[in-house]
N, C-alpha and C. Protein backbone atom coordinates (compact mmCIF):
# COMPACT_ATOMS: atom_id res chain seq x y z
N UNK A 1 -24.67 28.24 19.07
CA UNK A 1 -24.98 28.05 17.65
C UNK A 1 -23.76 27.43 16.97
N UNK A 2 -24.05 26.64 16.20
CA UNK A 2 -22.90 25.60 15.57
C UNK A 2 -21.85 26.73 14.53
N UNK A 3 -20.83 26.53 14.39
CA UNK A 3 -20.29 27.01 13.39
C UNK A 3 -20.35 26.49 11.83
N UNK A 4 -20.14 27.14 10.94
CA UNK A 4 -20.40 26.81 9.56
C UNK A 4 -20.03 25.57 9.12
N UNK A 5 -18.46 25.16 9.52
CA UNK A 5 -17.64 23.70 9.48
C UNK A 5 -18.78 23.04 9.85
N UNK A 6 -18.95 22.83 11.59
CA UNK A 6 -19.94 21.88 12.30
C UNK A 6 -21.47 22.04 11.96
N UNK A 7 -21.81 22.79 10.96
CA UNK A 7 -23.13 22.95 10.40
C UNK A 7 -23.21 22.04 9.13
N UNK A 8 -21.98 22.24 8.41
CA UNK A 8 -21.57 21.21 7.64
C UNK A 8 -21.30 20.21 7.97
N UNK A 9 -20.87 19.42 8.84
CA UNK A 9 -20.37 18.36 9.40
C UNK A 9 -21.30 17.56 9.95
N UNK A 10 -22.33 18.05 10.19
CA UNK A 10 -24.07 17.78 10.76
C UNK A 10 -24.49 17.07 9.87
N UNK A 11 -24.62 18.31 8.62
CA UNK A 11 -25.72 17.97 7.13
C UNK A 11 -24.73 16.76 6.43
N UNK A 12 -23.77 16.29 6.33
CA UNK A 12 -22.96 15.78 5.78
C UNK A 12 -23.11 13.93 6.18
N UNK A 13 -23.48 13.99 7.39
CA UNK A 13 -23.11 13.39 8.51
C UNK A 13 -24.73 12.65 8.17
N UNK A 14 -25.97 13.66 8.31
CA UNK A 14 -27.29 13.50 8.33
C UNK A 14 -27.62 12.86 6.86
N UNK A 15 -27.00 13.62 5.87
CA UNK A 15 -27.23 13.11 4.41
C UNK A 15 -26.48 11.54 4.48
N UNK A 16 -25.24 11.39 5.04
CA UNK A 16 -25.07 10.00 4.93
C UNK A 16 -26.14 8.79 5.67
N UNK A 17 -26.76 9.10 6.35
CA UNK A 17 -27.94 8.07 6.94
C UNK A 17 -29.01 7.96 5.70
N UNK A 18 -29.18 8.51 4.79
CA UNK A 18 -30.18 8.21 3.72
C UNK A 18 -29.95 7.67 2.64
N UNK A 19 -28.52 8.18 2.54
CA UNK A 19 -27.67 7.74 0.89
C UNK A 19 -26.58 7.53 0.95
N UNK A 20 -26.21 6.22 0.43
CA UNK A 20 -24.48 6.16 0.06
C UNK A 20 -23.57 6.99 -0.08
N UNK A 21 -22.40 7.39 0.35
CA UNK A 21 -21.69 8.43 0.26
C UNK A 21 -21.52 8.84 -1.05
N UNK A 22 -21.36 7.73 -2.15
CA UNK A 22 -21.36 8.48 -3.46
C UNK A 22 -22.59 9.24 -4.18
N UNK A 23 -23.40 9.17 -3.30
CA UNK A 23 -24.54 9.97 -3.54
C UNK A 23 -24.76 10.93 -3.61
N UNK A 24 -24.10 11.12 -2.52
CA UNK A 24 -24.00 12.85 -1.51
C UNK A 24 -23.35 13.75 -2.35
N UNK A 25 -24.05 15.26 -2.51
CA UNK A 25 -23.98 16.09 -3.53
C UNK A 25 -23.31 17.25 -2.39
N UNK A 26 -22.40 17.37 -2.60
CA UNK A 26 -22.11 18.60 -2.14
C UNK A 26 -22.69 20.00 -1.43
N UNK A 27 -24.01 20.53 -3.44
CA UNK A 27 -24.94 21.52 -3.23
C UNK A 27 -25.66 21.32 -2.39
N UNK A 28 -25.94 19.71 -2.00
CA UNK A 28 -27.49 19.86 -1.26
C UNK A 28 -26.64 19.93 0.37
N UNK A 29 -25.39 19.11 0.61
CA UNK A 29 -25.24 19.30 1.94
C UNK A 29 -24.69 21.21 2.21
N UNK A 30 -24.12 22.40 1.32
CA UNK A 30 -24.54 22.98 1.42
C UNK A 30 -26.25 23.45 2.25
N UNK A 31 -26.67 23.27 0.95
CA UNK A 31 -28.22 24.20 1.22
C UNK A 31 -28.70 23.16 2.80
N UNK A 32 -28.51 21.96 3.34
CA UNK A 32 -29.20 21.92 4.56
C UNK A 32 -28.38 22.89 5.34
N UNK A 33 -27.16 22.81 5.15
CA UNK A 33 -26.41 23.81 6.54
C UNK A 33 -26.64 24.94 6.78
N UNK A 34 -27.32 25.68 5.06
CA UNK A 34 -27.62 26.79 4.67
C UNK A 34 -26.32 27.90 4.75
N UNK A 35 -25.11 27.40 4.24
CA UNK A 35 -24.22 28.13 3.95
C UNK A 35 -24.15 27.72 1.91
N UNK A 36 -23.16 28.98 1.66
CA UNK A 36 -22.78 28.84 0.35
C UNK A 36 -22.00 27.57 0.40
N UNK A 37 -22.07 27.63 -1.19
CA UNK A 37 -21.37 26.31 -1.92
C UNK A 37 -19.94 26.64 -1.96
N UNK A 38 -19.61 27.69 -1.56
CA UNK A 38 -18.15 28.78 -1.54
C UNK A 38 -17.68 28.05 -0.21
N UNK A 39 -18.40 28.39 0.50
CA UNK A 39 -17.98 28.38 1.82
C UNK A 39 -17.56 27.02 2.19
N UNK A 40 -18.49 25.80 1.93
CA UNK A 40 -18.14 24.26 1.68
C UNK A 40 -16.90 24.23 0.96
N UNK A 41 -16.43 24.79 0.01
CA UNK A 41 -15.40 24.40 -0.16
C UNK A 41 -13.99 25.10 0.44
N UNK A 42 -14.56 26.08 0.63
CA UNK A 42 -13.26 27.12 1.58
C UNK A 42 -13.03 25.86 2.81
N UNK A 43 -13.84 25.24 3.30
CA UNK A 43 -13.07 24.60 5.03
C UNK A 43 -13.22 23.33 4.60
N UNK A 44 -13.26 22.89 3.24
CA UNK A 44 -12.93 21.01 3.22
C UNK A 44 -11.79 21.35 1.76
N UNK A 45 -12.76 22.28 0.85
CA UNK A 45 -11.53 21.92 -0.42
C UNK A 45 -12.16 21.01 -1.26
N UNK A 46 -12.86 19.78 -0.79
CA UNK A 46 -12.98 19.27 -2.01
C UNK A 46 -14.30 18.10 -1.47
N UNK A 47 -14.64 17.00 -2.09
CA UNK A 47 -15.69 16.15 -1.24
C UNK A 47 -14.86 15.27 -0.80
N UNK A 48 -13.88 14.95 -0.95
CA UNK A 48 -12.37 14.18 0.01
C UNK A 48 -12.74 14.90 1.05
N UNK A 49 -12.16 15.79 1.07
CA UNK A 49 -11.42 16.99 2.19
C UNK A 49 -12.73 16.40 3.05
N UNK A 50 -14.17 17.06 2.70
CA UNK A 50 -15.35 16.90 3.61
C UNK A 50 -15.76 15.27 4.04
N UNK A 51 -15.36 14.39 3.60
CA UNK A 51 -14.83 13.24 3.85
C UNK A 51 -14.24 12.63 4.95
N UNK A 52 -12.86 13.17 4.80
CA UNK A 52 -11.53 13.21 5.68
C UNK A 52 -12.48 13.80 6.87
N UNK A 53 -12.60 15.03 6.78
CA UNK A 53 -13.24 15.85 8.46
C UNK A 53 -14.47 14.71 9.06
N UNK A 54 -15.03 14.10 8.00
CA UNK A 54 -16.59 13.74 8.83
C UNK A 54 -16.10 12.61 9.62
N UNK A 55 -14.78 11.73 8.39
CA UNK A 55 -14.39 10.35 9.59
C UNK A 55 -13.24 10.80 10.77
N UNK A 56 -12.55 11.78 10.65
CA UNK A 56 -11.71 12.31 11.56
C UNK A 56 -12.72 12.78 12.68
N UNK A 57 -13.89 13.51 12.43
CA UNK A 57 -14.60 13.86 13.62
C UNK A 57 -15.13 12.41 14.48
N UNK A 58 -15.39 11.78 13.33
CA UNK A 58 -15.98 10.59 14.28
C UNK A 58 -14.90 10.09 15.22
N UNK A 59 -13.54 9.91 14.87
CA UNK A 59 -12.26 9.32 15.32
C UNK A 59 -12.38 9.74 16.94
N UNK A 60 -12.43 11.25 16.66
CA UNK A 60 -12.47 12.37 18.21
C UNK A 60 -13.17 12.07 18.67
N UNK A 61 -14.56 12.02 18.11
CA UNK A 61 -15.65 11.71 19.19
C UNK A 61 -15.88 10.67 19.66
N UNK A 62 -15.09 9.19 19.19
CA UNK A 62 -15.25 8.01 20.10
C UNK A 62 -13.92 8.60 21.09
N UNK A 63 -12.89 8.65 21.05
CA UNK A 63 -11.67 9.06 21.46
C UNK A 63 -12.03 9.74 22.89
N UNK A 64 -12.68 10.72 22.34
CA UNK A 64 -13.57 11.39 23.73
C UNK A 64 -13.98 10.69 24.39
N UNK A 65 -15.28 9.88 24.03
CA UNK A 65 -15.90 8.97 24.67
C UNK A 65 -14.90 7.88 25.55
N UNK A 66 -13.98 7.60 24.62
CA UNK A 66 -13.28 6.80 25.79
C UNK A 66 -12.20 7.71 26.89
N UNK A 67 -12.46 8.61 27.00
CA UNK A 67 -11.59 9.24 28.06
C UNK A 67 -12.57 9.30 28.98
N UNK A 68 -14.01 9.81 28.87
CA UNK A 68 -15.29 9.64 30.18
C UNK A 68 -15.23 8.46 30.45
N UNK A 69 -15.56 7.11 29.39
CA UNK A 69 -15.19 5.94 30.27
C UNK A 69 -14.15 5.77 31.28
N UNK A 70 -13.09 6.27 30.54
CA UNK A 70 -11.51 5.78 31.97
C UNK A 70 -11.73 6.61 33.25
N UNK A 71 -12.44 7.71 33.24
CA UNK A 71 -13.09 8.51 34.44
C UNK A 71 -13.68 8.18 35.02
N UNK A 72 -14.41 7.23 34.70
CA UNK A 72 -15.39 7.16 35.93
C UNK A 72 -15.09 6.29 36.85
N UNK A 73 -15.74 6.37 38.35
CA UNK A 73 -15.18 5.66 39.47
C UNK A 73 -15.23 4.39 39.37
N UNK A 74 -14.36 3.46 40.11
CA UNK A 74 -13.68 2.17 40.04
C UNK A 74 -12.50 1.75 40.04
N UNK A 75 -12.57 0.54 39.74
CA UNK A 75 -11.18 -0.37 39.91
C UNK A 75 -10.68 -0.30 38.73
N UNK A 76 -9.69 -0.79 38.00
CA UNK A 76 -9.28 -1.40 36.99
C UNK A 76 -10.48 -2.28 35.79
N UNK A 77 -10.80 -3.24 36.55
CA UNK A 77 -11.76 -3.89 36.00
C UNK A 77 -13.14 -2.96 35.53
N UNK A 78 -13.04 -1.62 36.62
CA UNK A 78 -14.46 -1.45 36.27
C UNK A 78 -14.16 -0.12 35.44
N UNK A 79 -13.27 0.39 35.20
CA UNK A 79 -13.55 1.51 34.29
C UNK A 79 -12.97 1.14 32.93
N UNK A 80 -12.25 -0.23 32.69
CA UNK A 80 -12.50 -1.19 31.66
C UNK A 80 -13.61 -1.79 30.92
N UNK A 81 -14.10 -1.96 31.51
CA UNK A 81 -15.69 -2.39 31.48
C UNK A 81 -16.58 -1.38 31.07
N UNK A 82 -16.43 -0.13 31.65
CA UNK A 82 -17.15 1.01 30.85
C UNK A 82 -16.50 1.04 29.05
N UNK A 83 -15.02 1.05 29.38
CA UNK A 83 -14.40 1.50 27.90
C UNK A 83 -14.92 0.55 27.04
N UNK A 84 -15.03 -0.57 27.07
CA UNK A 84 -15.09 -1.74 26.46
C UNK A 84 -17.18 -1.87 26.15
N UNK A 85 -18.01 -1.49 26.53
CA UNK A 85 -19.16 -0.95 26.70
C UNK A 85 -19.11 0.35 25.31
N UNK A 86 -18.91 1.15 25.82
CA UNK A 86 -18.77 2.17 25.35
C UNK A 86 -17.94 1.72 24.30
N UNK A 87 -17.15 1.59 23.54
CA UNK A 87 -16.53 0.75 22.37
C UNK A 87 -17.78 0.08 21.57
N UNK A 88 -18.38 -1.04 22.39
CA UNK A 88 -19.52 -1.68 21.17
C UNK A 88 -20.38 -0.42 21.25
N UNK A 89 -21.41 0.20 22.10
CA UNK A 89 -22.14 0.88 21.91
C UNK A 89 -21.85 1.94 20.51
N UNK A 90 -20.55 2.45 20.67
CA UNK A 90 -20.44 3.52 19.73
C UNK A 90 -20.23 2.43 18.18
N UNK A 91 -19.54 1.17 17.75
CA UNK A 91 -19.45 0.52 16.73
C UNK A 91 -21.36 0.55 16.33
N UNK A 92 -21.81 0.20 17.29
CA UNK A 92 -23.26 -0.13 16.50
C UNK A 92 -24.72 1.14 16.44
N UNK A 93 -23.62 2.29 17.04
CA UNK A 93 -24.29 3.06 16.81
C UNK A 93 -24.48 4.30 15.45
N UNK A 94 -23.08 4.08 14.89
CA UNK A 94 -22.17 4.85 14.79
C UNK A 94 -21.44 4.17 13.45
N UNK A 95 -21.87 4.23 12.31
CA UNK A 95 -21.35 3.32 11.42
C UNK A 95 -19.78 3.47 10.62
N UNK A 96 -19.01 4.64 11.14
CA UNK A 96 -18.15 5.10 10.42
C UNK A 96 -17.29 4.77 11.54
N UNK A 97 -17.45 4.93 12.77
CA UNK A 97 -16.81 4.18 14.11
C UNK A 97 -16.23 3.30 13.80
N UNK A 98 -17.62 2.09 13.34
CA UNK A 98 -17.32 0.61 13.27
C UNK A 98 -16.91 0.50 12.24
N UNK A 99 -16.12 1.29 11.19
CA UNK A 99 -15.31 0.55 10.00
C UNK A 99 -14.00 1.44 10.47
N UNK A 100 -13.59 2.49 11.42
CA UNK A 100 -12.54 3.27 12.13
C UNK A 100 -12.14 1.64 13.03
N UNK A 101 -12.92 1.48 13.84
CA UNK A 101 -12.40 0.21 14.49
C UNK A 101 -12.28 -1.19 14.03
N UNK A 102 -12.72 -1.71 12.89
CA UNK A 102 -12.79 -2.98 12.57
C UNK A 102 -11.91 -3.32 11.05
N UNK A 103 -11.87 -1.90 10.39
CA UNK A 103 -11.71 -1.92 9.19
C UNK A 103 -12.77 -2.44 8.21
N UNK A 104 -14.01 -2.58 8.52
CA UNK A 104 -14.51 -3.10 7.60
C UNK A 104 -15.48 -1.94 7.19
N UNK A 105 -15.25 -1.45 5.70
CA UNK A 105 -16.13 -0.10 5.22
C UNK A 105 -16.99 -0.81 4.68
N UNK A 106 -17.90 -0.45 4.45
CA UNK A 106 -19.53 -1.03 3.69
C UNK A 106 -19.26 0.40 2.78
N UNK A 107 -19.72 -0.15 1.14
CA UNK A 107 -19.72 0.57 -0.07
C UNK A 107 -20.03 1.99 0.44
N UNK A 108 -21.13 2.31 1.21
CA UNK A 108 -22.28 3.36 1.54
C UNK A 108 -21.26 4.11 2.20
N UNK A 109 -20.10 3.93 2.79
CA UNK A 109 -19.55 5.11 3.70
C UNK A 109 -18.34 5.58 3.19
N UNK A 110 -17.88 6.71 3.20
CA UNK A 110 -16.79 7.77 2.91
C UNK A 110 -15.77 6.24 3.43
N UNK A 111 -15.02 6.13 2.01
CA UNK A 111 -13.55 5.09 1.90
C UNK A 111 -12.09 5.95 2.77
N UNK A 112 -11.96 5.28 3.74
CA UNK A 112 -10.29 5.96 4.02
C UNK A 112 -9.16 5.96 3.21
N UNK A 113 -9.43 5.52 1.40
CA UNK A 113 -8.57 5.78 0.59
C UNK A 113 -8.94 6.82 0.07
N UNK A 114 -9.90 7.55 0.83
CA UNK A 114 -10.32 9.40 0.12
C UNK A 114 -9.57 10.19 1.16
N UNK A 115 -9.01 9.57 2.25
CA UNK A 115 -8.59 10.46 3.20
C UNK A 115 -7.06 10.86 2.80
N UNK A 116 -6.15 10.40 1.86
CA UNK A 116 -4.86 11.01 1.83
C UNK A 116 -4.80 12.43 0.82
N UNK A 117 -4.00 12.97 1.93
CA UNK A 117 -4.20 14.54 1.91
C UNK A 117 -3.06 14.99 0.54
N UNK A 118 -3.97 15.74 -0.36
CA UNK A 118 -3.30 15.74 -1.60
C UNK A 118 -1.64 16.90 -1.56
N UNK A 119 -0.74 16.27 -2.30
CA UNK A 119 0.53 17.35 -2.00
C UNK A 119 0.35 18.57 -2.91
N UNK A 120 0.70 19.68 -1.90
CA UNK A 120 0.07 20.82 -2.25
C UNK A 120 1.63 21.79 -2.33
N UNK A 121 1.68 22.40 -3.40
CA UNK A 121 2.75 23.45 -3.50
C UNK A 121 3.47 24.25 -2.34
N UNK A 122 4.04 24.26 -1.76
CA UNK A 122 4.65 24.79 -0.77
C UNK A 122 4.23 26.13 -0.64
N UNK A 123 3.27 26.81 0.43
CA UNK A 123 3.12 28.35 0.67
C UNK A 123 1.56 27.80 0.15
N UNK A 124 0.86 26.93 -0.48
CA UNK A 124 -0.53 26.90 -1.14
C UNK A 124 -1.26 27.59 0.25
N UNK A 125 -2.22 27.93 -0.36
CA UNK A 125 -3.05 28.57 1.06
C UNK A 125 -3.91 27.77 1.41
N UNK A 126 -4.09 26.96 2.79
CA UNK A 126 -4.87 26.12 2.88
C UNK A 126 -5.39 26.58 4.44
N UNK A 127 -6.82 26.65 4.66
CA UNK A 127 -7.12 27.15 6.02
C UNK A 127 -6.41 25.82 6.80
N UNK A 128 -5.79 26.64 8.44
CA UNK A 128 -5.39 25.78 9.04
C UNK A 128 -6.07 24.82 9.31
N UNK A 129 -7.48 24.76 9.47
CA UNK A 129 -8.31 23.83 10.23
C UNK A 129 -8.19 22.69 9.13
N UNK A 130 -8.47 22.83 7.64
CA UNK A 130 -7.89 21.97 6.68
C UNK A 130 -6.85 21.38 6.46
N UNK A 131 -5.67 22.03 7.05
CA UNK A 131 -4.12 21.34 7.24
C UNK A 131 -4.23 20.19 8.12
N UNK A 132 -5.12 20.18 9.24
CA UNK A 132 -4.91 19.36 10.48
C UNK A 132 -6.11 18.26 10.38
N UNK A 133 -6.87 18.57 8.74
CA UNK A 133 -7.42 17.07 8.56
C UNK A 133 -6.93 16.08 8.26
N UNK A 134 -6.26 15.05 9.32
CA UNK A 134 -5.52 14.53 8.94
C UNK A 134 -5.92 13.03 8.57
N UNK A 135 -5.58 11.75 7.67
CA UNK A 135 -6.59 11.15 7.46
C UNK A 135 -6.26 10.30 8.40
N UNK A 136 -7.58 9.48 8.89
CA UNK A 136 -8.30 8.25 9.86
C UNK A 136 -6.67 7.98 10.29
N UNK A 137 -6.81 7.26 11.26
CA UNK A 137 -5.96 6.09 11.82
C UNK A 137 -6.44 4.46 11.56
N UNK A 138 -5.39 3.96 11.08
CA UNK A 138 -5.95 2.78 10.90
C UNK A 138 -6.77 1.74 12.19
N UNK A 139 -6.94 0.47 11.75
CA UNK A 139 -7.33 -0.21 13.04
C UNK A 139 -6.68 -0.12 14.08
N UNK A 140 -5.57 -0.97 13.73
CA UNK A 140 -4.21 -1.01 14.73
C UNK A 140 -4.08 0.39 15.02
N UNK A 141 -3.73 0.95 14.75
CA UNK A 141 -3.34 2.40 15.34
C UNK A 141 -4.60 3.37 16.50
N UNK A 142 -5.68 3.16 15.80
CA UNK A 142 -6.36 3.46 16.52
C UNK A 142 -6.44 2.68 17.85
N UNK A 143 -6.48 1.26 18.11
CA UNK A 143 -6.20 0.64 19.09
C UNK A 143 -4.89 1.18 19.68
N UNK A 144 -4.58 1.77 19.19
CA UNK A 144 -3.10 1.76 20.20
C UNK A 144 -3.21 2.80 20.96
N UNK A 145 -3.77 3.95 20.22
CA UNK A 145 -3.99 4.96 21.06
C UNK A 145 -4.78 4.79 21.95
N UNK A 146 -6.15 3.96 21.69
CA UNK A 146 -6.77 3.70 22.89
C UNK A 146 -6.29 2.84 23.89
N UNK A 147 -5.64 1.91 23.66
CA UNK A 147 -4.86 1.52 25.03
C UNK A 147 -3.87 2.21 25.57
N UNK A 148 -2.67 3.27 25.17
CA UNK A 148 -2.36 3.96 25.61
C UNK A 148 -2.78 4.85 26.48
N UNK A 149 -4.20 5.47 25.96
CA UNK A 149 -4.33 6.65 27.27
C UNK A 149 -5.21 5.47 28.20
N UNK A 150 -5.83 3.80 27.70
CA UNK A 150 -6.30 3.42 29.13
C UNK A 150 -4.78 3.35 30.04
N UNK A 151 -3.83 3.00 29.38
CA UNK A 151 -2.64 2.77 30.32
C UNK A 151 -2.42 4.17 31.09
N UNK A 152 -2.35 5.27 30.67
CA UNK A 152 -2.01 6.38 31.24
C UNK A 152 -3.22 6.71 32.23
N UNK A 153 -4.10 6.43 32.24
CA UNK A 153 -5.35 6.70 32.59
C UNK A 153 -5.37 5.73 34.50
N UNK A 154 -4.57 4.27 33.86
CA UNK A 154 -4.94 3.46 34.96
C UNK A 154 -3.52 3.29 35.79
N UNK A 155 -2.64 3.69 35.12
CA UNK A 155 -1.51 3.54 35.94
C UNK A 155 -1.51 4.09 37.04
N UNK A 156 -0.33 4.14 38.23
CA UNK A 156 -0.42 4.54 39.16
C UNK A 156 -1.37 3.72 40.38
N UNK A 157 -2.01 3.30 39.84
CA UNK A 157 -3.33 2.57 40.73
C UNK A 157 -2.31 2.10 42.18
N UNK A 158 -3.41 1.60 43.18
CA UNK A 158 -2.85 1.22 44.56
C UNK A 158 -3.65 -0.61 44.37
N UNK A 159 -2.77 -1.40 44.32
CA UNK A 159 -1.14 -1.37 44.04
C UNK A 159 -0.48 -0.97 43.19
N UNK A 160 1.02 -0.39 43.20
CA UNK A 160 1.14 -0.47 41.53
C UNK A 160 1.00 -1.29 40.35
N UNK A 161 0.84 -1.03 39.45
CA UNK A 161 0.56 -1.95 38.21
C UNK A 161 2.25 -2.03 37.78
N UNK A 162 2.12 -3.36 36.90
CA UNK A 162 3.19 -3.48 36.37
C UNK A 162 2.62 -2.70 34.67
N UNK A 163 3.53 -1.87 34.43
CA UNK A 163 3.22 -1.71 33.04
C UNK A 163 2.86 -1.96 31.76
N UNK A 164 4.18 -3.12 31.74
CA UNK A 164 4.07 -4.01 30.70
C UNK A 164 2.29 -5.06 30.83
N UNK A 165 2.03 -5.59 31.87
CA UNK A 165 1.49 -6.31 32.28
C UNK A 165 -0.20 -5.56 32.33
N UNK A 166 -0.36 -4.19 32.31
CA UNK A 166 -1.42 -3.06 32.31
C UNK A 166 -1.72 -3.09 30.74
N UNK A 167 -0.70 -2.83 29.91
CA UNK A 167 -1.04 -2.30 28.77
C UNK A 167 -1.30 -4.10 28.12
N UNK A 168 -1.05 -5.18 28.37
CA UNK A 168 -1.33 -5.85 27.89
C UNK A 168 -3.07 -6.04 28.59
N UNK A 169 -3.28 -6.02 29.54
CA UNK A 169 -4.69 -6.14 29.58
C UNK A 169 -5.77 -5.38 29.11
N UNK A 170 -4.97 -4.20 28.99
CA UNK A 170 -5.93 -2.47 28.34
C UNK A 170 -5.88 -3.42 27.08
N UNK A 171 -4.87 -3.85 26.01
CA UNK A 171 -5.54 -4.34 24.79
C UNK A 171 -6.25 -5.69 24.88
N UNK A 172 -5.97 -6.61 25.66
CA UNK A 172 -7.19 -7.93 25.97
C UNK A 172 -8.63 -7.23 25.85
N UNK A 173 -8.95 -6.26 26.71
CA UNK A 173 -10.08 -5.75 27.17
C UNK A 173 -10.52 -4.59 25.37
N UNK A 174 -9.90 -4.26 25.32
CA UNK A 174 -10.07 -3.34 23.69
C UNK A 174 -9.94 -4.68 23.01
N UNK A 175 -9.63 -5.65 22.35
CA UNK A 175 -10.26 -6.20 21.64
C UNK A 175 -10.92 -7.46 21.75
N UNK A 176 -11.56 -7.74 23.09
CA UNK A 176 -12.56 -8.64 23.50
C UNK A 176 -13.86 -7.72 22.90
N UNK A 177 -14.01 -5.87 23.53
CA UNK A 177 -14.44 -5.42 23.01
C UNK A 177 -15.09 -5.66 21.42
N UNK A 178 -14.02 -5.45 20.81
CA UNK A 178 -14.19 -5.58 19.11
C UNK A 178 -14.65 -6.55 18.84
N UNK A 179 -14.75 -7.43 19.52
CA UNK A 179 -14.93 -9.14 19.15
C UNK A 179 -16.81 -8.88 19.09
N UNK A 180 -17.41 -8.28 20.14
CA UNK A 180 -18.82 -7.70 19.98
C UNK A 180 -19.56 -6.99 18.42
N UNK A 181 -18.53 -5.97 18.12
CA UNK A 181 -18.95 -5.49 17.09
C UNK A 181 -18.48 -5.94 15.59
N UNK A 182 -17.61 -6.87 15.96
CA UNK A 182 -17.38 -8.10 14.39
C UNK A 182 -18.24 -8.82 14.36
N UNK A 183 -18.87 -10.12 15.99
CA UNK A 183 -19.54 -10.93 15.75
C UNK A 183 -20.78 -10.36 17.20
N UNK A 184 -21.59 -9.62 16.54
CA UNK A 184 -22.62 -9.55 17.37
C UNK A 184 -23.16 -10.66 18.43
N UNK A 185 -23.96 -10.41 19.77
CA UNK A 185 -24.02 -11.82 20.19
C UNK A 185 -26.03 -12.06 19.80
N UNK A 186 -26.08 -13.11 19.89
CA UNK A 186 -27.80 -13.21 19.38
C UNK A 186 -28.55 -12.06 19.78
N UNK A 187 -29.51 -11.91 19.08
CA UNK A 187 -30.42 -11.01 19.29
C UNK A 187 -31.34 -10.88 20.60
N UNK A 188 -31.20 -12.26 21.22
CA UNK A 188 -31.99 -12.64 22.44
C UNK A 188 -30.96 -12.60 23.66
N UNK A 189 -29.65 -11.80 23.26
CA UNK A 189 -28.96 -12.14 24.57
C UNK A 189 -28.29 -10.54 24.39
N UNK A 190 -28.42 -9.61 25.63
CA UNK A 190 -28.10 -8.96 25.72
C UNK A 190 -26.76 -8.56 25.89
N UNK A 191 -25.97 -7.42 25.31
CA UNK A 191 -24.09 -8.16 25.98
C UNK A 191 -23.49 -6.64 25.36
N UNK A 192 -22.44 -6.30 25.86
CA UNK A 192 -21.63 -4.87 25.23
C UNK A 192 -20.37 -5.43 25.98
N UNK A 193 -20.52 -6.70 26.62
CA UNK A 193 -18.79 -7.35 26.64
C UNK A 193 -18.16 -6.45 27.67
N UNK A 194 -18.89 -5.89 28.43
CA UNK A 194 -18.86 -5.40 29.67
C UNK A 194 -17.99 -6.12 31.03
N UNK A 195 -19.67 -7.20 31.05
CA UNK A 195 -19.42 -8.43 32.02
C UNK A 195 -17.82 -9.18 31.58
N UNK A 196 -17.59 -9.43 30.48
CA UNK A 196 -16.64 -10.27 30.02
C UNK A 196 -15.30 -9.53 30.19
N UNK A 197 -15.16 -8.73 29.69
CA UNK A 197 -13.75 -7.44 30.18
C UNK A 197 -13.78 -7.72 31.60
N UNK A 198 -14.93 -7.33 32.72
CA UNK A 198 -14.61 -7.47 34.05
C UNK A 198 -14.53 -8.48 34.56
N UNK A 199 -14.99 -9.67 33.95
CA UNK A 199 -14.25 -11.41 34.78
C UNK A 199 -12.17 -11.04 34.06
N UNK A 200 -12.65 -10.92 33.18
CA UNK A 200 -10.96 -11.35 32.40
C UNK A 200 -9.81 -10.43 33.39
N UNK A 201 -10.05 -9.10 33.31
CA UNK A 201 -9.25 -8.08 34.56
C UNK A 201 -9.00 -9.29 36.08
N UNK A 202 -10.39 -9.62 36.68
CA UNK A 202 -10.61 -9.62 37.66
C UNK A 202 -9.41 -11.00 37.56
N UNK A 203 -9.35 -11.78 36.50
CA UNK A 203 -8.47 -13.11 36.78
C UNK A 203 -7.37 -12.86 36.03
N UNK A 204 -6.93 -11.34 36.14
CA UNK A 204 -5.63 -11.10 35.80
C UNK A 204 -4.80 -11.28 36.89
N UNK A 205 -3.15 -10.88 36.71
CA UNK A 205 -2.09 -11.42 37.83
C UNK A 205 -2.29 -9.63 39.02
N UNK A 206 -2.15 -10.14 39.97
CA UNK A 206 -2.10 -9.47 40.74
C UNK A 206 -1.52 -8.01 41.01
N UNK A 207 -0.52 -7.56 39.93
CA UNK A 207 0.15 -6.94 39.45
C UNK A 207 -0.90 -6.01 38.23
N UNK A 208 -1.66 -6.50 38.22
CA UNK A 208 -2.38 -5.43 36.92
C UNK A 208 -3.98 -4.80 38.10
N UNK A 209 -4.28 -5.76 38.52
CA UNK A 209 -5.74 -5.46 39.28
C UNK A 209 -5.58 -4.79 40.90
């Protein structure tokens, strides 16, 4: 059974698929979670705060997603090819993703200029789980982390990789990716930039593949 936060984080989440974020009433994402209006504000604080958590959760949950991609079996090329997959899939699934990765917010979604965390009196009582909402990562940043753990993820490989030469292809492959969910490809041609990550690896220097 979900906890009260993630009951909130649901209804919050669910109310944004119908209505613009400035829409979204607090009371009512209350009453779907069916907790008090007390309680909504005890673990966000404010409609920022519940804000901050809904795009921070999304952050984790692609984040996640790309750690099962770097898992699964293959080469270089091919558990690239998942990440890079898994990247468009979640941009077009996932609309708070695709402005986490692209920067581009559409009016309708919680602004990452609601995410800076207000300065609070020293000793203020703030539940921990609220301290550690911390706001979004930008584009760049978020890319970085994701090529970082692909680098940590793929290093070591047989042969060794050159490092420098790894982490430059982990970001080729992350934003060939992005290039999908900025400029979609026709509607008649199927693509998650999969295939394209795994030619580009495959005609990398010998030292990365």
């Amino acid at each position: 059974m979900p906890t009260a936060r993630e009951a909130l984080l649901d209804a919050a989440h669910a109310a944004l698929a119908t209505r613009p974020w400035p829409a979204v009433r607090m009371v009512d994402v209350a009453a779907a979670a069916e907790v008090s209006r007390q309680t909504l504000y005890n673990e966000f604080g404010s409609k920022d705060g519940l804000a901050r958590a809904l795009v921070r959760r999304a952050a984790d949950a692609y984040l996640a997603g790309v750690e099962r991609a770097l898992g699964t079996a293959g080469g270089t090329g091919d558990r690239l090819a998942a990440t890079a997959a898994w990247t468009v899939r979640a941009t077009r699934t996932n609309a708070l993703v695709r402005g986490l990765l692209t920067g581009c917010w559409e009016d309708r979604l919680p602004h990452p200029a609601c995410s800076a965390r207000p300065v609070r009196p020293p000793g203020s009582p703030v539940p921990a789980q609220r301290r550690a909402d911390a706001g979004p990562p930008t584009p760049a940043e978020l890319l970085g982390h994701v090529r970082d753990r692909a680098v940590a993820a793929l290093d070591g490989g047989r042969p060794p990789h050159d490092p420098a030469a790894l982490a430059v292809t982990c970001e080729l492959a992350l934003r060939l990716a992005l290039s999908y969910a900025l400029v979609p490809p026709h509607p008649e041609v199927a693509g998650d930039g999969a295939p394209l990550v795994r030619d580009v690896v495959d005609r990398a220097p010998d030292s990365v593949t």
